[in-house]
C-alpha atoms as a PDB file:
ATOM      1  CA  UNK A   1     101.724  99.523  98.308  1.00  0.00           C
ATOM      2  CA  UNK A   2      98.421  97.266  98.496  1.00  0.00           C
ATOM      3  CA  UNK A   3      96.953  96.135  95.229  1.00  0.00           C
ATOM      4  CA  UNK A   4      92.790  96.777  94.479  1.00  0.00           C
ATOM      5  CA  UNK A   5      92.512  92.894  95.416  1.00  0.00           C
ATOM      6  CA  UNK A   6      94.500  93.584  98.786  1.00  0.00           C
ATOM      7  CA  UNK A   7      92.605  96.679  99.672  1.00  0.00           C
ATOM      8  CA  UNK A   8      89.499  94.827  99.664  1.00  0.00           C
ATOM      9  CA  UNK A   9      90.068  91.230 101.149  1.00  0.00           C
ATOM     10  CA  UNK A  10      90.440  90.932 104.946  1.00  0.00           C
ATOM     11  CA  UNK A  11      94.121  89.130 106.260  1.00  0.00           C
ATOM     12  CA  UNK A  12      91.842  86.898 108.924  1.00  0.00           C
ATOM     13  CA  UNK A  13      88.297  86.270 108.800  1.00  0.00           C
ATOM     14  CA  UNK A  14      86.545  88.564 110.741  1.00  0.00           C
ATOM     15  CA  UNK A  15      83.938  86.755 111.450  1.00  0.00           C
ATOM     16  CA  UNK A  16      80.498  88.243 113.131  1.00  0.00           C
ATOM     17  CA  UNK A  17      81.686  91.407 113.814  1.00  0.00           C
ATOM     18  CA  UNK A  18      78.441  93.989 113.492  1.00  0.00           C
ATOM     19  CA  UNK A  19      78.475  95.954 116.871  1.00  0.00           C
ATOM     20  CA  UNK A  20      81.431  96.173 117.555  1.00  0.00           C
ATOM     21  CA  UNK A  21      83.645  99.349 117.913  1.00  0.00           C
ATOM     22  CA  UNK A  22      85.850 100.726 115.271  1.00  0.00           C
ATOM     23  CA  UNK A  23      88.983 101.933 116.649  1.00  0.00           C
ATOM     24  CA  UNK A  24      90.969 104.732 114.425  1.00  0.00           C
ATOM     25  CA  UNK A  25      94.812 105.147 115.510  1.00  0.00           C
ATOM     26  CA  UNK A  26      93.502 108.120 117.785  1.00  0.00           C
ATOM     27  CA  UNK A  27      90.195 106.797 118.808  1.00  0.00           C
ATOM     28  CA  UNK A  28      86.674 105.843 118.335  1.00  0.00           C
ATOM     29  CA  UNK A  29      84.795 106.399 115.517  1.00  0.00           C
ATOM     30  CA  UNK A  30      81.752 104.225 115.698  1.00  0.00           C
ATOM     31  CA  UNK A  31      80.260 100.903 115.476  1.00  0.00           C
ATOM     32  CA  UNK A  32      80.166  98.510 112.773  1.00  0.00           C
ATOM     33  CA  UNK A  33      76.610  98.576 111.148  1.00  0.00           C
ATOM     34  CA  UNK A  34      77.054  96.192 108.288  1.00  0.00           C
ATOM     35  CA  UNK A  35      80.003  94.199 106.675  1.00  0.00           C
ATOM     36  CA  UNK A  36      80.879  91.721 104.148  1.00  0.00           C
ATOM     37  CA  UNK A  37      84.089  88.945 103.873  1.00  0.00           C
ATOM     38  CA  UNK A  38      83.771  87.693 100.244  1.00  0.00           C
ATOM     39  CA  UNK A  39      87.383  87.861  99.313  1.00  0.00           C
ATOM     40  CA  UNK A  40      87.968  91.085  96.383  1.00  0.00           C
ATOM     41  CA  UNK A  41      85.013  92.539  97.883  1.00  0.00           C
ATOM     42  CA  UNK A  42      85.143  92.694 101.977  1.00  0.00           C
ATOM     43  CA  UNK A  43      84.531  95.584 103.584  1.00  0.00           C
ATOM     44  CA  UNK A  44      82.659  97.491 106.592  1.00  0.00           C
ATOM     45  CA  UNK A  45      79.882  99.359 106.826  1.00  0.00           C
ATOM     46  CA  UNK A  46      80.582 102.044 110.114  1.00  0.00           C
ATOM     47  CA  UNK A  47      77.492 103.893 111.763  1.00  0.00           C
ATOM     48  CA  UNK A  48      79.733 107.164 113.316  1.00  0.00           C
ATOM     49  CA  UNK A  49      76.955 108.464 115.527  1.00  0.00           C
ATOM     50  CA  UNK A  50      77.535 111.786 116.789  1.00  0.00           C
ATOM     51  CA  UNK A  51      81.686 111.921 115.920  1.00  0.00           C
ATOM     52  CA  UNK A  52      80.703 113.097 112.508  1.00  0.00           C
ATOM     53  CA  UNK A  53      77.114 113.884 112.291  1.00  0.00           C
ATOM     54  CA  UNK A  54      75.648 110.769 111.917  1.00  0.00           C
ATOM     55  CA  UNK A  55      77.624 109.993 108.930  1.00  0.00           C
ATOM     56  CA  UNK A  56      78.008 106.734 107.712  1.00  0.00           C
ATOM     57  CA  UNK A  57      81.446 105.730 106.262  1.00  0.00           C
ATOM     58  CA  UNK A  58      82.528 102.638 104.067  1.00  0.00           C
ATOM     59  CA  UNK A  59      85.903 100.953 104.594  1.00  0.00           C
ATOM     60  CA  UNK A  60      87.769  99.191 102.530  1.00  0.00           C
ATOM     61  CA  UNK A  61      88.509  95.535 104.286  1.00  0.00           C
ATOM     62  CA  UNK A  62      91.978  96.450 104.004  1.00  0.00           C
ATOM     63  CA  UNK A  63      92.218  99.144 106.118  1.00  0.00           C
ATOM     64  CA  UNK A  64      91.656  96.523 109.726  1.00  0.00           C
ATOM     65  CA  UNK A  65      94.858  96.624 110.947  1.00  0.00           C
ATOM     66  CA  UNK A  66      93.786  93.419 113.768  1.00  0.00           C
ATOM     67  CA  UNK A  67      90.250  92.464 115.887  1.00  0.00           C
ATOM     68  CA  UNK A  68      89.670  91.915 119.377  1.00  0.00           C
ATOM     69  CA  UNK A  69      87.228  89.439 119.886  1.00  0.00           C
ATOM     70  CA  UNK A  70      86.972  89.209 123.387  1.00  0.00           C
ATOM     71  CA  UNK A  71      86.758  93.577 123.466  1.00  0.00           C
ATOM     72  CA  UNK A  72      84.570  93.541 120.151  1.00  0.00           C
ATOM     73  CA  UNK A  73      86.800  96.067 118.565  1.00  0.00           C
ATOM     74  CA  UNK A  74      88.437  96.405 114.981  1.00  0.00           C
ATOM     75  CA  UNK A  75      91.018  98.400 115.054  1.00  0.00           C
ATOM     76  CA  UNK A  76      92.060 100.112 111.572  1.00  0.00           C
ATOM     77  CA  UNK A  77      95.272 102.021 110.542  1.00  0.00           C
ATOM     78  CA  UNK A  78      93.778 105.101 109.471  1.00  0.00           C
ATOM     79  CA  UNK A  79      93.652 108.387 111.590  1.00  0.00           C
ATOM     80  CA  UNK A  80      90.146 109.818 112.229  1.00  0.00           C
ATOM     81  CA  UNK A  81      90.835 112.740 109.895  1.00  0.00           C
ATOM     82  CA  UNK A  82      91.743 110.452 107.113  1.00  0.00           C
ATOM     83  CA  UNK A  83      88.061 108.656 107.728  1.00  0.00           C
ATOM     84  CA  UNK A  84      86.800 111.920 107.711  1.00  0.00           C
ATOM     85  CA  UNK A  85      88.104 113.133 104.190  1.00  0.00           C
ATOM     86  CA  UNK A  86      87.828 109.691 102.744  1.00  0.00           C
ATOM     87  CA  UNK A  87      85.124 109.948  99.569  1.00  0.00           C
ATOM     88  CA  UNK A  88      81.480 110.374 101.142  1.00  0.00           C
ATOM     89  CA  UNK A  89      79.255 107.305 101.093  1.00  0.00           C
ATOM     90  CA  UNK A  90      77.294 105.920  98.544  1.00  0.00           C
ATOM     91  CA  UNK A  91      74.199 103.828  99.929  1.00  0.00           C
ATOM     92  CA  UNK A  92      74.504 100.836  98.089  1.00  0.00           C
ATOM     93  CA  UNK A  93      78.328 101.400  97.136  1.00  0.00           C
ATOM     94  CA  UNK A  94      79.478  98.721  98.136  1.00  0.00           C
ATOM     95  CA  UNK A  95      77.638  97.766  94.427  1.00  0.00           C
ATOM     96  CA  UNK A  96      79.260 100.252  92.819  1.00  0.00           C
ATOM     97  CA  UNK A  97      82.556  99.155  91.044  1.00  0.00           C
ATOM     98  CA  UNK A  98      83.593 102.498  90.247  1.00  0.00           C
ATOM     99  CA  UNK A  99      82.496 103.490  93.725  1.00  0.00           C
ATOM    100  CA  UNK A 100      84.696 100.828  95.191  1.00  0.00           C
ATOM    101  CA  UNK A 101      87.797 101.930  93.310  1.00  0.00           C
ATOM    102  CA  UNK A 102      87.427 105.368  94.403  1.00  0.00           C
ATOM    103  CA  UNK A 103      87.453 104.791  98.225  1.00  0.00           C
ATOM    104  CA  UNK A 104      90.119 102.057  97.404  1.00  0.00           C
ATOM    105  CA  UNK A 105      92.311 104.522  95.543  1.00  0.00           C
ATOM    106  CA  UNK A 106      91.597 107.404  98.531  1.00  0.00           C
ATOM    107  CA  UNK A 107      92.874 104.635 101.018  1.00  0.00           C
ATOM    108  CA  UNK A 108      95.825 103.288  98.949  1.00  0.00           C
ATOM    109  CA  UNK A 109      97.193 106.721  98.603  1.00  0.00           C
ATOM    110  CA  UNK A 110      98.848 106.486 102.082  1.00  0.00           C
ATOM    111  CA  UNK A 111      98.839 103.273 102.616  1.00  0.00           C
ATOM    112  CA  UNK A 112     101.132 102.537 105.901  1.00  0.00           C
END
């Protein structure tokens, strides 16, 4: 199992990555709006469009399973459905310690 740290520090730097598409293990789930690489508290910011109503979702750093530069895609190693159910965002979460540890616990529930 991944520790808090773990769950929230990317294994590569990602480097400029807003735009490009988020891949779930069964398929697209939107484009990444916003993100952040400071080690303990990396994460991305995903605009869903129409897959889920507009929603915007938060995920944990931890969760990119590899990028593809040259496609612009970040692949992560969650299913849509567990995006889907994961805790509903918080604008300005990503502030939020006790936010934080909430999606990170959802996440590190099942982690693969």
């Amino acid at each position: 199992m991944m520790d808090a740290k773990q769950m929230w520090t990317y294994d590569e730097d990602p480097g400029a990555i807003v735009g490009y598409t988020v891949e779930a293990t069964d398929g697209e789930i939107g484009k990444v709006d916003k993100h952040n690489a400071k080690p303990g508290q990396s994460f991305l910011i995903v605009d869903t469009g129409p897959w889920i109503f507009g929603r915007t979702v938060m995920l944990p750093a931890g969760v990119v399973d590899h990028i593809d530069s040259d496609a612009k895609v970040v692949h992560v190693t969650r299913s849509k459905d567990d995006i889907e159910n994961a805790p509903e965002f918080v604008e300005n979460g990503e502030d939020d310690a006790g936010y934080r540890e909430d999606l990170g616990g959802f996440y590190t529930t099942f982690w693969l």
